[in-house]
PDB file of N, CA and C in Angstrom:
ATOM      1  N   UNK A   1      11.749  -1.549  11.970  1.00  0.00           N
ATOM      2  CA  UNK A   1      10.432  -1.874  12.471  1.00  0.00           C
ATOM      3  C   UNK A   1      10.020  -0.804  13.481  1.00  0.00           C
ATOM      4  N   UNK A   2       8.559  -0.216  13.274  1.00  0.00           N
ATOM      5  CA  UNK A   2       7.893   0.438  14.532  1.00  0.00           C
ATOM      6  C   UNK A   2       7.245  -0.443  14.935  1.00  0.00           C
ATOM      7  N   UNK A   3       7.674  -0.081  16.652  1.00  0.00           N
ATOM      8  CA  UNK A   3       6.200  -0.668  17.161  1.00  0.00           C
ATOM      9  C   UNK A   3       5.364   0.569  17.511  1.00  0.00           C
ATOM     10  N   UNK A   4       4.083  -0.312  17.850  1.00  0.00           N
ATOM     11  CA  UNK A   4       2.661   0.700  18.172  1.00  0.00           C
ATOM     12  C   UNK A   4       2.337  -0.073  19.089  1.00  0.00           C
ATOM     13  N   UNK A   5       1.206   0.608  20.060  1.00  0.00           N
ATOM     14  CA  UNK A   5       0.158  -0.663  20.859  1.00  0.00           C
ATOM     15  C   UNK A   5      -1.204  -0.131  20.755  1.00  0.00           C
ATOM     16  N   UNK A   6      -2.127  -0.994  20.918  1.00  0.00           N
ATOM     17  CA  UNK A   6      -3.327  -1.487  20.654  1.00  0.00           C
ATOM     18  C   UNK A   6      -4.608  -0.385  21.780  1.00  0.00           C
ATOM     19  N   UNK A   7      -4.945   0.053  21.596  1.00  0.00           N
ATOM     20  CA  UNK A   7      -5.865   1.283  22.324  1.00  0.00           C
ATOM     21  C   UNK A   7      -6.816   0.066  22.387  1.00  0.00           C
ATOM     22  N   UNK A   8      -7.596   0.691  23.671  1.00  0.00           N
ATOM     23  CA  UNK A   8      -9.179  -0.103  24.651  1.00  0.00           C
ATOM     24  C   UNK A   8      -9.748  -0.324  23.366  1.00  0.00           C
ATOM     25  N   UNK A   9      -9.770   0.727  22.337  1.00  0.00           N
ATOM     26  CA  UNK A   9     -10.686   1.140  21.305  1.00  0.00           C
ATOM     27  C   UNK A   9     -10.557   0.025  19.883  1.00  0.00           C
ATOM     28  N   UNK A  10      -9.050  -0.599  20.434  1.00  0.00           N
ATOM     29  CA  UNK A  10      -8.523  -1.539  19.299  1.00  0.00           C
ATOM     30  C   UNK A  10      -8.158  -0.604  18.097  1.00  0.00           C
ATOM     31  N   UNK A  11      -7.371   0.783  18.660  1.00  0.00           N
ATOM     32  CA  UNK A  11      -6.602   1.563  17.514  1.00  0.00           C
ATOM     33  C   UNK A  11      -5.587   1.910  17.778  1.00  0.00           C
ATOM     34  N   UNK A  12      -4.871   1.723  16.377  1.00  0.00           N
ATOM     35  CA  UNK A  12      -3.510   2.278  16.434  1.00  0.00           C
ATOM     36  C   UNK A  12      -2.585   3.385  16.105  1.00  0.00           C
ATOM     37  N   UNK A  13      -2.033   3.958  16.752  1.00  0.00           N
ATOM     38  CA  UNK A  13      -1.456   5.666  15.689  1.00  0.00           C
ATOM     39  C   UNK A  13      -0.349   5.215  14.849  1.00  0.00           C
ATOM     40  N   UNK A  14      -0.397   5.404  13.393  1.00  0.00           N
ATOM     41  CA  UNK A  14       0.912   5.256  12.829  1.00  0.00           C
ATOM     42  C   UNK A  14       1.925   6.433  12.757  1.00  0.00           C
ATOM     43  N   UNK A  15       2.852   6.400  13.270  1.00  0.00           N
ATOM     44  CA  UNK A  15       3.645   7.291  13.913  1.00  0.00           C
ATOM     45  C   UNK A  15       4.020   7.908  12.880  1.00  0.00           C
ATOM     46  N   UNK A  16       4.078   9.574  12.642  1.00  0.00           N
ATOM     47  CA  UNK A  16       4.591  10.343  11.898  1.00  0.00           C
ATOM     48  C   UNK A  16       5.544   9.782  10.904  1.00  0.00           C
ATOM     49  N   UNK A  17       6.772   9.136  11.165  1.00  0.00           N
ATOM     50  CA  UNK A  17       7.883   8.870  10.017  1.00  0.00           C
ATOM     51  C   UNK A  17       7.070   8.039   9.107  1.00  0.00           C
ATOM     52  N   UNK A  18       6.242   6.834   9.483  1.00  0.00           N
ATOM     53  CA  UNK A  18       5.919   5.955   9.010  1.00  0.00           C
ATOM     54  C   UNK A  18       4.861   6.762   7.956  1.00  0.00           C
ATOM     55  N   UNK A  19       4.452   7.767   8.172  1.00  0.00           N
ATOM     56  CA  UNK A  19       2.840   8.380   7.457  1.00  0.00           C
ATOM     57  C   UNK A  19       3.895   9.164   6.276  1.00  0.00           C
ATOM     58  N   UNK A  20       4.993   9.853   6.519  1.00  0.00           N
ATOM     59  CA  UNK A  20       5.648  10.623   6.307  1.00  0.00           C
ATOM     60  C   UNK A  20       5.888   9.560   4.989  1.00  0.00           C
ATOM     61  N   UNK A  21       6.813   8.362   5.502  1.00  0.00           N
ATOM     62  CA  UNK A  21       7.472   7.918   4.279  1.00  0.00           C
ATOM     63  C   UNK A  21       6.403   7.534   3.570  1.00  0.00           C
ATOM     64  N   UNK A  22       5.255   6.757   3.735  1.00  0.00           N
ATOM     65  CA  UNK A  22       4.363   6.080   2.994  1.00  0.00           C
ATOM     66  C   UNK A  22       3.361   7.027   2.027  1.00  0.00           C
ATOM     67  N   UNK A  23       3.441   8.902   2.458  1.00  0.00           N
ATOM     68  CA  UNK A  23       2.438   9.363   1.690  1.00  0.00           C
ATOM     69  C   UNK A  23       1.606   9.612   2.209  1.00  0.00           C
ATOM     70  N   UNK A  24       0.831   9.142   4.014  1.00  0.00           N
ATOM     71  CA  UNK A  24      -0.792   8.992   4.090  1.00  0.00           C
ATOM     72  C   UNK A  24      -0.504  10.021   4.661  1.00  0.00           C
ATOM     73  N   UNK A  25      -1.862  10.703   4.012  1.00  0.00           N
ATOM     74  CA  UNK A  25      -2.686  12.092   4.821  1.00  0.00           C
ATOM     75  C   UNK A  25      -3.585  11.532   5.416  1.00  0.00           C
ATOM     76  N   UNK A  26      -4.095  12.628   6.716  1.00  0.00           N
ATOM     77  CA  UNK A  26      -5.506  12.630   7.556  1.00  0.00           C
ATOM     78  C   UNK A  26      -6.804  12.479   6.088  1.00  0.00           C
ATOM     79  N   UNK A  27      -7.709  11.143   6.775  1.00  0.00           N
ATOM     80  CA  UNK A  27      -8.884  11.050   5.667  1.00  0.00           C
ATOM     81  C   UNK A  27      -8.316  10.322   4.404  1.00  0.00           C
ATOM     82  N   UNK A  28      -7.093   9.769   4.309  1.00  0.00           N
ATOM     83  CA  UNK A  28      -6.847   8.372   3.243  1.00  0.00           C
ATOM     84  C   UNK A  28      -7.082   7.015   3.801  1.00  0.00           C
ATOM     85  N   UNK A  29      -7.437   6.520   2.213  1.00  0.00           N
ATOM     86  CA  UNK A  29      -7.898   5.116   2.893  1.00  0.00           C
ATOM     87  C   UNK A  29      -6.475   4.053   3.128  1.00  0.00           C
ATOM     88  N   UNK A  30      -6.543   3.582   4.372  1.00  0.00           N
ATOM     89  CA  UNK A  30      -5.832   2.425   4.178  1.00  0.00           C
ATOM     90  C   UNK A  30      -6.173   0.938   3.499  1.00  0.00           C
ATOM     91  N   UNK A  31      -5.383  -0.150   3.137  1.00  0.00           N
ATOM     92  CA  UNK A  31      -5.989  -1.339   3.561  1.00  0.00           C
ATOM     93  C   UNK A  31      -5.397  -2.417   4.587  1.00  0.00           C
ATOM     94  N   UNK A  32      -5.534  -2.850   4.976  1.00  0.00           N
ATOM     95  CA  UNK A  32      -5.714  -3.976   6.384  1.00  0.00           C
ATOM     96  C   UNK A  32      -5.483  -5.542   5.692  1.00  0.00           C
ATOM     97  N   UNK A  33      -4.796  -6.280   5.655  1.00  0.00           N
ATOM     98  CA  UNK A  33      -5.013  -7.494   5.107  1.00  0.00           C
ATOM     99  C   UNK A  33      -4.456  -8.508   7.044  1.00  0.00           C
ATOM    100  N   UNK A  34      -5.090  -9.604   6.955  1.00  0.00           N
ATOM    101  CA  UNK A  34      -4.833 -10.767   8.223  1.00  0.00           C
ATOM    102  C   UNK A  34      -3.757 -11.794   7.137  1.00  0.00           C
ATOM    103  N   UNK A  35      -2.590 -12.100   7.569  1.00  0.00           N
ATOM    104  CA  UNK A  35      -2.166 -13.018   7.295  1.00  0.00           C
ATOM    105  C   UNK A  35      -1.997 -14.468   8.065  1.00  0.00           C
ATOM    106  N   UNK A  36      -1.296 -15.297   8.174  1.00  0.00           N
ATOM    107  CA  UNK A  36      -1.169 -16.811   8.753  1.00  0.00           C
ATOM    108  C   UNK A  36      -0.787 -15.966  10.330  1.00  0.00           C
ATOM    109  N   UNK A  37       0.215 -14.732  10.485  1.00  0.00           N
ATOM    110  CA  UNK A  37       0.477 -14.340  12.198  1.00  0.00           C
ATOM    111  C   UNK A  37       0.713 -13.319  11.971  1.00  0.00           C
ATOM    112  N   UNK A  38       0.241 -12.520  10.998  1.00  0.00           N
ATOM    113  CA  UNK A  38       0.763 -11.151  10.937  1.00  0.00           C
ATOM    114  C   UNK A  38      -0.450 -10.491   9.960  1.00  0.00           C
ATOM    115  N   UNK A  39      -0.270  -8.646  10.359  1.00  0.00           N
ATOM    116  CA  UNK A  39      -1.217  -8.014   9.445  1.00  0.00           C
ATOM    117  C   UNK A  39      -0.385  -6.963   8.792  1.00  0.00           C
ATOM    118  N   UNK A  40      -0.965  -6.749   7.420  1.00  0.00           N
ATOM    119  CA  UNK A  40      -0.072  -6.128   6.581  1.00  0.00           C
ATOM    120  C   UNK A  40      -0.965  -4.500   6.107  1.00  0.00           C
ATOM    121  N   UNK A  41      -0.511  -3.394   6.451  1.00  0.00           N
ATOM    122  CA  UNK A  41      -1.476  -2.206   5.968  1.00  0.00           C
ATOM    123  C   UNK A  41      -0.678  -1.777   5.185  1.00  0.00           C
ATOM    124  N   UNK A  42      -1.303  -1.173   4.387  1.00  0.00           N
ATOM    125  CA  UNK A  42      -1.140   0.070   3.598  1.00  0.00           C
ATOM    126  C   UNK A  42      -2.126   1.020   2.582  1.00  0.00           C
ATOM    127  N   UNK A  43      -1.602   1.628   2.174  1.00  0.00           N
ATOM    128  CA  UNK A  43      -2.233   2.810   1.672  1.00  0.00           C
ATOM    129  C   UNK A  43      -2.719   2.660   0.373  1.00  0.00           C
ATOM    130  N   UNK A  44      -3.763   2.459   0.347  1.00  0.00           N
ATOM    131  CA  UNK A  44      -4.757   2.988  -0.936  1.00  0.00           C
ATOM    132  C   UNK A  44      -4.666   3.806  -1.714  1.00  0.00           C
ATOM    133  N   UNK A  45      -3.989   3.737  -2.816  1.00  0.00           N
ATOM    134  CA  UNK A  45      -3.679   4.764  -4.137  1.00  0.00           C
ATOM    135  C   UNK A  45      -4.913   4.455  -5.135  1.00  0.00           C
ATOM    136  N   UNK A  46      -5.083   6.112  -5.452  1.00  0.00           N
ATOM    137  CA  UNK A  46      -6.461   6.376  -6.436  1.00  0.00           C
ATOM    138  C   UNK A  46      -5.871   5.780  -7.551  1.00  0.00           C
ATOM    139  N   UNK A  47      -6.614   5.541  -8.756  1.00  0.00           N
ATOM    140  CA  UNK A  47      -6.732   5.457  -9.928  1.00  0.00           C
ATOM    141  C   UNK A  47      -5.547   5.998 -10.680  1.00  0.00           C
ATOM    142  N   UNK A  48      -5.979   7.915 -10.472  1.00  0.00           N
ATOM    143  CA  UNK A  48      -5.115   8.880 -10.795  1.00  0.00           C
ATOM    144  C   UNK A  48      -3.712   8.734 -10.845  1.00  0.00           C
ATOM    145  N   UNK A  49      -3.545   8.298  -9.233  1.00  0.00           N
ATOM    146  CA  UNK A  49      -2.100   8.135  -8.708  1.00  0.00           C
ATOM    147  C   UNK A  49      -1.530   7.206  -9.607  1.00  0.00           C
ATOM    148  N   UNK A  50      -2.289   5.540  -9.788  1.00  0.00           N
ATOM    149  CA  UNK A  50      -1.694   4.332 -10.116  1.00  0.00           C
ATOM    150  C   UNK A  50      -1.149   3.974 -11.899  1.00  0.00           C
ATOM    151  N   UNK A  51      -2.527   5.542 -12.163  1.00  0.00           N
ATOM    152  CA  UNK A  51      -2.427   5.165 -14.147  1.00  0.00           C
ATOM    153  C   UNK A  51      -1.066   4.794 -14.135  1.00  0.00           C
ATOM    154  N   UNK A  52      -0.245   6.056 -14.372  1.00  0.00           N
ATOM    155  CA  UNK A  52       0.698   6.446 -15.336  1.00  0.00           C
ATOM    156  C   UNK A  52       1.905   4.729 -14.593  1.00  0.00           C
ATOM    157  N   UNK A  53       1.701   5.411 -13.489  1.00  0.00           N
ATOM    158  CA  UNK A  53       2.515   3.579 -12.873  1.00  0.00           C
ATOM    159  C   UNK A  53       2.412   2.002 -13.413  1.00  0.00           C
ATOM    160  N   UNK A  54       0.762   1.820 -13.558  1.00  0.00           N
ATOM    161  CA  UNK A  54       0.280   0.666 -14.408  1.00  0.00           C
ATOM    162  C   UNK A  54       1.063   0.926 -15.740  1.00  0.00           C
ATOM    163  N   UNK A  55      -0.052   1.881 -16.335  1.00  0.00           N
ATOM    164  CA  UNK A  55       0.663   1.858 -17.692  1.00  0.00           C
ATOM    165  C   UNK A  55       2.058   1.678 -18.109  1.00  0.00           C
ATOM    166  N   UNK A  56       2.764   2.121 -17.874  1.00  0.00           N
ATOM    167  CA  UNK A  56       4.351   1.908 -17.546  1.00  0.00           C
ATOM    168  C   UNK A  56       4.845   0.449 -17.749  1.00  0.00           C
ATOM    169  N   UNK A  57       4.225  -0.209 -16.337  1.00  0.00           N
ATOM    170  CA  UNK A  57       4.504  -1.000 -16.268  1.00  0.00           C
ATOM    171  C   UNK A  57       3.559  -2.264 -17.300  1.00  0.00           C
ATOM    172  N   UNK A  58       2.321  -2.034 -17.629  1.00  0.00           N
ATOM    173  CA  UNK A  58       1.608  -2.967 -18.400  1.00  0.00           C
ATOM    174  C   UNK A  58       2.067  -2.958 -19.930  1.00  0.00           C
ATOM    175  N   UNK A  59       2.982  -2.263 -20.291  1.00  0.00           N
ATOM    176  CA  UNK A  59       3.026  -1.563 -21.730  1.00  0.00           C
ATOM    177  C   UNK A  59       3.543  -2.904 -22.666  1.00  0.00           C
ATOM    178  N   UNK A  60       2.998  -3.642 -23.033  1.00  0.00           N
ATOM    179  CA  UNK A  60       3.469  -5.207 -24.276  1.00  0.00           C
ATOM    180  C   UNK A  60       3.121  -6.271 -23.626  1.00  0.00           C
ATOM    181  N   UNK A  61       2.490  -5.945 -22.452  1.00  0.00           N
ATOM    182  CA  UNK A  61       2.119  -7.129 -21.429  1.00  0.00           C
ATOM    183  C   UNK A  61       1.236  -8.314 -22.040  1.00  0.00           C
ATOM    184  N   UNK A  62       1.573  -9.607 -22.160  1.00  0.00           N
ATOM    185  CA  UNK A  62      -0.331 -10.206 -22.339  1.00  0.00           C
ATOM    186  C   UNK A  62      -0.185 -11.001 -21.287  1.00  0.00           C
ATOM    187  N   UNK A  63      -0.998 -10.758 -20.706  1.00  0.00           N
ATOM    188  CA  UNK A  63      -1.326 -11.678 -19.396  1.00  0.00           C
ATOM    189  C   UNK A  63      -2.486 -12.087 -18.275  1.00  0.00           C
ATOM    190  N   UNK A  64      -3.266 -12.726 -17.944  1.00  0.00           N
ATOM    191  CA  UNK A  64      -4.179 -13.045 -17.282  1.00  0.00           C
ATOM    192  C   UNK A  64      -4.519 -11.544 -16.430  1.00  0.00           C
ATOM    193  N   UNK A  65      -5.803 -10.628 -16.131  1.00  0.00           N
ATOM    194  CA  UNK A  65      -5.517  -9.392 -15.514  1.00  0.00           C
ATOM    195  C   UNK A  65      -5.154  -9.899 -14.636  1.00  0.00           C
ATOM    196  N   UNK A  66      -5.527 -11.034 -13.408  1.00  0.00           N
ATOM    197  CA  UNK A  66      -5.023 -11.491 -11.824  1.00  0.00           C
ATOM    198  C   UNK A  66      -3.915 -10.944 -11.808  1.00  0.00           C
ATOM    199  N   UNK A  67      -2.724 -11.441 -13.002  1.00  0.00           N
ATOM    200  CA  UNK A  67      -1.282 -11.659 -12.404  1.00  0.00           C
ATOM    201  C   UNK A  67      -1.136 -10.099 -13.374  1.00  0.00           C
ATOM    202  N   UNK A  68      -1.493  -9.714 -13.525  1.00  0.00           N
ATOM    203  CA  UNK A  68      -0.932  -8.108 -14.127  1.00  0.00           C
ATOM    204  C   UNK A  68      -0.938  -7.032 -12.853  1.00  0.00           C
ATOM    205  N   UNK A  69      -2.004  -7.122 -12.260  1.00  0.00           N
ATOM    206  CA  UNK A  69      -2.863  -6.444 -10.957  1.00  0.00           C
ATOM    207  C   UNK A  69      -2.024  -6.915 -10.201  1.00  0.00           C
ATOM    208  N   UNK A  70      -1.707  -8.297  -9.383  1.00  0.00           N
ATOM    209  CA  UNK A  70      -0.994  -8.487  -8.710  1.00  0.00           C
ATOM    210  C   UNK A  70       0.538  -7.984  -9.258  1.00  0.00           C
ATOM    211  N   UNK A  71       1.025  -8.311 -10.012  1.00  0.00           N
ATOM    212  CA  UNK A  71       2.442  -7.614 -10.396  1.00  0.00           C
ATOM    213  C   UNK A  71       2.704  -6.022  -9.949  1.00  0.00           C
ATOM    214  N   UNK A  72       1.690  -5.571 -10.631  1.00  0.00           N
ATOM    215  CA  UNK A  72       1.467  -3.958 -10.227  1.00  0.00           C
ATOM    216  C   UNK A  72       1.362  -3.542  -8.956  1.00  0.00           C
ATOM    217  N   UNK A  73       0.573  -4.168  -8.412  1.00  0.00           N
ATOM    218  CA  UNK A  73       0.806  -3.685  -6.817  1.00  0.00           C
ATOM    219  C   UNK A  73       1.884  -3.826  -6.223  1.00  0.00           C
ATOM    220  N   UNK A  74       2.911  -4.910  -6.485  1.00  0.00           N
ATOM    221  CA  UNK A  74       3.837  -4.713  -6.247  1.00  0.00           C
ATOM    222  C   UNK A  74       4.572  -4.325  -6.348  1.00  0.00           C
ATOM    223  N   UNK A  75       4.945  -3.829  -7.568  1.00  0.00           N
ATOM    224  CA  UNK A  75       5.911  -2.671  -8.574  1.00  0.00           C
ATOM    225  C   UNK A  75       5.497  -1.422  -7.763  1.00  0.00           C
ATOM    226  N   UNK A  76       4.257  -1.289  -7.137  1.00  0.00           N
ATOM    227  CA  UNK A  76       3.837   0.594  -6.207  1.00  0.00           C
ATOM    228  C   UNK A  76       4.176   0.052  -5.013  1.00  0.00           C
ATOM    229  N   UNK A  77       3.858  -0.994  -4.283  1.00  0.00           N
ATOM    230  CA  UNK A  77       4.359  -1.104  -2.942  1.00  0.00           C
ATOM    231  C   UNK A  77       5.833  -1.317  -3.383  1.00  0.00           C
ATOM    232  N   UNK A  78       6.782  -1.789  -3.875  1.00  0.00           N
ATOM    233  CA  UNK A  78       8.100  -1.761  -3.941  1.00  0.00           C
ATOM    234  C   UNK A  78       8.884  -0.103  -4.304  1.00  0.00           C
ATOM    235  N   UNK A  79       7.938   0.686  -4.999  1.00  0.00           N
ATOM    236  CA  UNK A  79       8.134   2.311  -5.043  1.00  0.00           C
ATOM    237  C   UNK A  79       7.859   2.955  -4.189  1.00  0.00           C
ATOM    238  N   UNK A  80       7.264   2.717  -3.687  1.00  0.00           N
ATOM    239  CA  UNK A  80       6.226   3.546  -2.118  1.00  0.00           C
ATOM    240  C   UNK A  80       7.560   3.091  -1.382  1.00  0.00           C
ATOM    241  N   UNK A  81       7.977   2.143  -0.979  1.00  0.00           N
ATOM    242  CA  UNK A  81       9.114   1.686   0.105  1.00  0.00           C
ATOM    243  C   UNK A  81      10.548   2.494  -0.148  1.00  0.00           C
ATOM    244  N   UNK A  82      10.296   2.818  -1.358  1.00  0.00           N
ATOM    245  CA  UNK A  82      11.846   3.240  -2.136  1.00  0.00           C
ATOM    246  C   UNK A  82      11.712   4.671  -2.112  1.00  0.00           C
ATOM    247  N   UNK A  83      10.585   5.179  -1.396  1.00  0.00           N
ATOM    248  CA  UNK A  83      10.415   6.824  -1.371  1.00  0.00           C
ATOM    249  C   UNK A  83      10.933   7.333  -0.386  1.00  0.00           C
TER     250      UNK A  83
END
């Protein structure tokens, strides 16, 4: 775990290792989610980035898109962690 603290401005720096392991450059988007006591960020992968990953992983799939999309994001956030 890093910690960070909270600027007047209500911003936070994500400290080099953390940018390092996750991929983010200056000018990528993150996303921000609020949970029940906690907030969860991460990094916004293009299209580009996600094809060949989806595909991969969608390949004989039949399934509602919700739970395909949700599966997938997790299959890249569980790769992103493993980088």
């Amino acid at each position: 775990m890093t910690k960070v603290r909270v600027s007047e401005q209500g911003r936070i720096t994500i400290p080099a290792d953390v940018r390092r392991k996750l991929g983010i450059q200056p000018g990528d988007e993150l996303a921000l989610e609020a949970r029940e006591d906690e907030a969860v960020l991460w990094p916004l992968r293009s299209v580009d980035e996600l094809f060949g990953i989806f595909h991969e992983y969608a390949q004989g799939r039949d399934a509602e898109w919700d739970t395909v999309r949700r599966e997938a994001q997790e299959a890249v956030a569980k790769q992103v962690a493993d980088e």
